[in-house]
N, C-alpha and C. Protein backbone atom coordinates (compact mmCIF):
# COMPACT_ATOMS: atom_id res chain seq x y z
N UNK A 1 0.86 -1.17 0.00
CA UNK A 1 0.00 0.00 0.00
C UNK A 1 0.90 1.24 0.00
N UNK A 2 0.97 2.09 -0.65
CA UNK A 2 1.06 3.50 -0.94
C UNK A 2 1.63 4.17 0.19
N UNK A 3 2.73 4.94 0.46
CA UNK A 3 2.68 5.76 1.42
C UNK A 3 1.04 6.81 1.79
N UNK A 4 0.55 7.91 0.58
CA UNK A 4 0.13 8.62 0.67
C UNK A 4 -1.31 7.68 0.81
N UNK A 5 -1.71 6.72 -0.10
CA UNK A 5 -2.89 5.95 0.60
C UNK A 5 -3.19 5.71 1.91
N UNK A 6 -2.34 5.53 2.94
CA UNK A 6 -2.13 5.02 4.36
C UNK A 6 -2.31 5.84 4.87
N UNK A 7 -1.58 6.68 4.73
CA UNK A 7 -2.12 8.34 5.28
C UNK A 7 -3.37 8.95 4.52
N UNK A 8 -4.18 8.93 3.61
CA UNK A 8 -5.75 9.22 3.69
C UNK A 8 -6.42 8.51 4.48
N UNK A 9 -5.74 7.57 4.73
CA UNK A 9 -7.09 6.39 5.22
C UNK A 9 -6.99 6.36 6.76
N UNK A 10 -5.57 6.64 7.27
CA UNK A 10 -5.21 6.73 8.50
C UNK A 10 -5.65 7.73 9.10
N UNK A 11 -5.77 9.11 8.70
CA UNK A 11 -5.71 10.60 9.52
C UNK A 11 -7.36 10.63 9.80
N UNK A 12 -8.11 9.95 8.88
CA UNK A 12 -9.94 10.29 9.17
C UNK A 12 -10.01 9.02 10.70
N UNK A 13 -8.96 7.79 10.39
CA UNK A 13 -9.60 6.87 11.31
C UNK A 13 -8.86 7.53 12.53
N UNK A 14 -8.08 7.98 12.80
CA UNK A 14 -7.23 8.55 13.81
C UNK A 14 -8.56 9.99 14.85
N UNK A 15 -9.10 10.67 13.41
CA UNK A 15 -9.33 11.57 14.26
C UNK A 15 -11.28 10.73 14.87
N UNK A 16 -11.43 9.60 14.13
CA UNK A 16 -12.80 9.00 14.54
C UNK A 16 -12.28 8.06 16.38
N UNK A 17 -10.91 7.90 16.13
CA UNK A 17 -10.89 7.64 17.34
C UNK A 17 -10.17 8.56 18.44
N UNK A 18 -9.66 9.43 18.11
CA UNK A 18 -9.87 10.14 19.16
C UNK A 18 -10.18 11.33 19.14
N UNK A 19 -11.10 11.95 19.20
CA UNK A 19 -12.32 12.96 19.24
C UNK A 19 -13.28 12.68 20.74
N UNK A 20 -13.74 11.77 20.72
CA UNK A 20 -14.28 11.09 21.83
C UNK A 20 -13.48 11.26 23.24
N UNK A 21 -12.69 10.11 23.08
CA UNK A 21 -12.05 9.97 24.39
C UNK A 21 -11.03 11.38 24.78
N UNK A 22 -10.98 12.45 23.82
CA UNK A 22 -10.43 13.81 23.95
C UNK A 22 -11.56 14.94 24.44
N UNK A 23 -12.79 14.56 24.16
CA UNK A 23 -13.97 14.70 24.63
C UNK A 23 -14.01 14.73 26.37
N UNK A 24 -13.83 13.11 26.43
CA UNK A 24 -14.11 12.71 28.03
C UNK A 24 -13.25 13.20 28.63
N UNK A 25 -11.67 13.18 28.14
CA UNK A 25 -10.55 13.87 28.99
C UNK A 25 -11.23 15.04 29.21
N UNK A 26 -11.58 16.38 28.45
CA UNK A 26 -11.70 17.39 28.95
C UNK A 26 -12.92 17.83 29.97
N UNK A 27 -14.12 16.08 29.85
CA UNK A 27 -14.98 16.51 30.69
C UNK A 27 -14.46 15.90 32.40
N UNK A 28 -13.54 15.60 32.17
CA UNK A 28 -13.03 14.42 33.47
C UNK A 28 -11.97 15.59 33.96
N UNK A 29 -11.48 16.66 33.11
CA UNK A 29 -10.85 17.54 33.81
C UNK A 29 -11.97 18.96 34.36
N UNK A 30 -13.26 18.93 33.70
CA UNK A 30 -14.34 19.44 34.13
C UNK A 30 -14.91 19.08 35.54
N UNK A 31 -15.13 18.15 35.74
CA UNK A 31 -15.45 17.71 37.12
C UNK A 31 -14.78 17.46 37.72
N UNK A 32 -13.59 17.52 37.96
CA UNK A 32 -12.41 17.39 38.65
C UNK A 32 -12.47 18.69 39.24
N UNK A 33 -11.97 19.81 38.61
CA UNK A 33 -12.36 21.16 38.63
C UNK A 33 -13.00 21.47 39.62
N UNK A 34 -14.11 21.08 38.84
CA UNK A 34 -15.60 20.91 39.68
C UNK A 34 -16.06 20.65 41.33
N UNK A 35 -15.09 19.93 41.33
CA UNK A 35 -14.83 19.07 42.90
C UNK A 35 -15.50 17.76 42.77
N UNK A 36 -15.17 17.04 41.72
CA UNK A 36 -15.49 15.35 41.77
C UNK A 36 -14.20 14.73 41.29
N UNK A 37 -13.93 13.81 42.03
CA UNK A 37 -12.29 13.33 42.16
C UNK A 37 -12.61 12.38 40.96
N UNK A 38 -13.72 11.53 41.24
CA UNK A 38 -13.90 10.49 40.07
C UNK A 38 -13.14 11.32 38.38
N UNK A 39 -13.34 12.65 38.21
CA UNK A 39 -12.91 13.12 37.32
C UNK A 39 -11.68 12.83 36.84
N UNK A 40 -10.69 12.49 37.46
CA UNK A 40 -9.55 12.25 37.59
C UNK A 40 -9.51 10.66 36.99
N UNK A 41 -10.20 9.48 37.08
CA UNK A 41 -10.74 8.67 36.37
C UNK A 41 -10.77 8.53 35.00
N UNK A 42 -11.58 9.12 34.53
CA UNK A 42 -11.92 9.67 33.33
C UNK A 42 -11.25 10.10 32.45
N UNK A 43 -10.43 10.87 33.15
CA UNK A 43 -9.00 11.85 32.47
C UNK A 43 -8.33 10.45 32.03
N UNK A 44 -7.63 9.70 33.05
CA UNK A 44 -6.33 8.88 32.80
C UNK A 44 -7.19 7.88 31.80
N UNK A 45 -8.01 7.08 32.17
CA UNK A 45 -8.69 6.35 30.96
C UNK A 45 -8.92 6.91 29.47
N UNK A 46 -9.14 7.83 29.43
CA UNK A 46 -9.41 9.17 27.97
C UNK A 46 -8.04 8.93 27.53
N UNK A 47 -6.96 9.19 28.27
CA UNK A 47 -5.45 9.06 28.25
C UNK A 47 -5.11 8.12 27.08
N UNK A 48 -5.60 7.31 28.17
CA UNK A 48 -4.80 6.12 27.65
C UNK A 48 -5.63 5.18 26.81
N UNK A 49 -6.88 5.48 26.67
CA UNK A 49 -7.64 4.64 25.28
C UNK A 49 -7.05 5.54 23.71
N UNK A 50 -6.61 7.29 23.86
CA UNK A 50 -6.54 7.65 22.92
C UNK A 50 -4.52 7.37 22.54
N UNK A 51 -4.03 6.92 23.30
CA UNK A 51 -2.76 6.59 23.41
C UNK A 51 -2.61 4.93 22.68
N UNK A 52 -3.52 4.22 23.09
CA UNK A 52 -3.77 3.05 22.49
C UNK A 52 -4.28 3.09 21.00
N UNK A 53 -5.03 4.06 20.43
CA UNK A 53 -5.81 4.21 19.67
C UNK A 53 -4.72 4.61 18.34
N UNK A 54 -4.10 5.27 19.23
CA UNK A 54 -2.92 6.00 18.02
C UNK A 54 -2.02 5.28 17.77
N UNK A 55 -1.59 4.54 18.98
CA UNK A 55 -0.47 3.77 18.13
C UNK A 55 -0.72 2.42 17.41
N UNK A 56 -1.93 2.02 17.48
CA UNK A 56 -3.10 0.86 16.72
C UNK A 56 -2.89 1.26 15.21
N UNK A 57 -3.46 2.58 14.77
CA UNK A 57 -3.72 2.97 13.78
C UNK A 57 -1.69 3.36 13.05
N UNK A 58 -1.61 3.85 14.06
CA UNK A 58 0.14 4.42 13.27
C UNK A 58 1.11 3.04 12.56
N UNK A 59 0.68 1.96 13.39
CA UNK A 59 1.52 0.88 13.65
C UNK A 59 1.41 0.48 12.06
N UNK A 60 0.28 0.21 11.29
CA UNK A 60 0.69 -0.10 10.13
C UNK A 60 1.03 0.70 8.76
N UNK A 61 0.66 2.03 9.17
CA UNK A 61 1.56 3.02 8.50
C UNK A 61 3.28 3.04 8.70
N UNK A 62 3.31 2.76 9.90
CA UNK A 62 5.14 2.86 9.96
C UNK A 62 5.57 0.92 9.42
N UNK A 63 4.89 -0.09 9.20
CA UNK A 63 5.30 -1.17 9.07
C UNK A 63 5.29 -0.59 7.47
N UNK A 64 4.09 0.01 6.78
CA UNK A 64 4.30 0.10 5.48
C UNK A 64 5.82 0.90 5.07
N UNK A 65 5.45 1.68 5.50
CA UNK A 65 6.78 2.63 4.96
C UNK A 65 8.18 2.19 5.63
N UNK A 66 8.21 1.37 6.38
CA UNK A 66 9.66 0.82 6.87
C UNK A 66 9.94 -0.37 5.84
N UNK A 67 8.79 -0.70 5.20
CA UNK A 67 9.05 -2.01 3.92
C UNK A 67 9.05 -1.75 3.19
N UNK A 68 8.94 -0.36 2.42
CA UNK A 68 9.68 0.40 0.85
C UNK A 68 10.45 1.16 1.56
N UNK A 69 11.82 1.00 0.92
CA UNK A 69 12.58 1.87 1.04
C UNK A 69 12.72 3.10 -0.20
């Protein structure tokens, strides 16, 4: 597959997954704020689903392009 193919197809699925959980982070730093600790919850999970999410999606963009040189 294409460098530039991988990257159309990658940057829409990237931002479908994290939009959301960038969402919850900022509402988990809202109620935190707020004075609800659970907020703090929310945040690190948001974290780290959109941390997972990215390197899911990156992983076979960098396998493509590390196999054409």
């Amino acid at each position: 597959m294409p460098f530039g193919v991988a990257l159309r197809a990658g940057v829409p699925a990237l931002a479908v997954l994290v939009v959301p959980p960038a969402v919850a982070a900022w509402c988990g730093c809202r109620a935190e704020r707020l004075g609800d600790p659970a907020g703090r919850d929310l945040r690190v999970i948001a974290i780290v689903v959109t941390a997972v999410s990215i390197a899911l999606n990156l992983a076979p963009l960098l396998v493509v392009w590390g196999l054409h040189p």
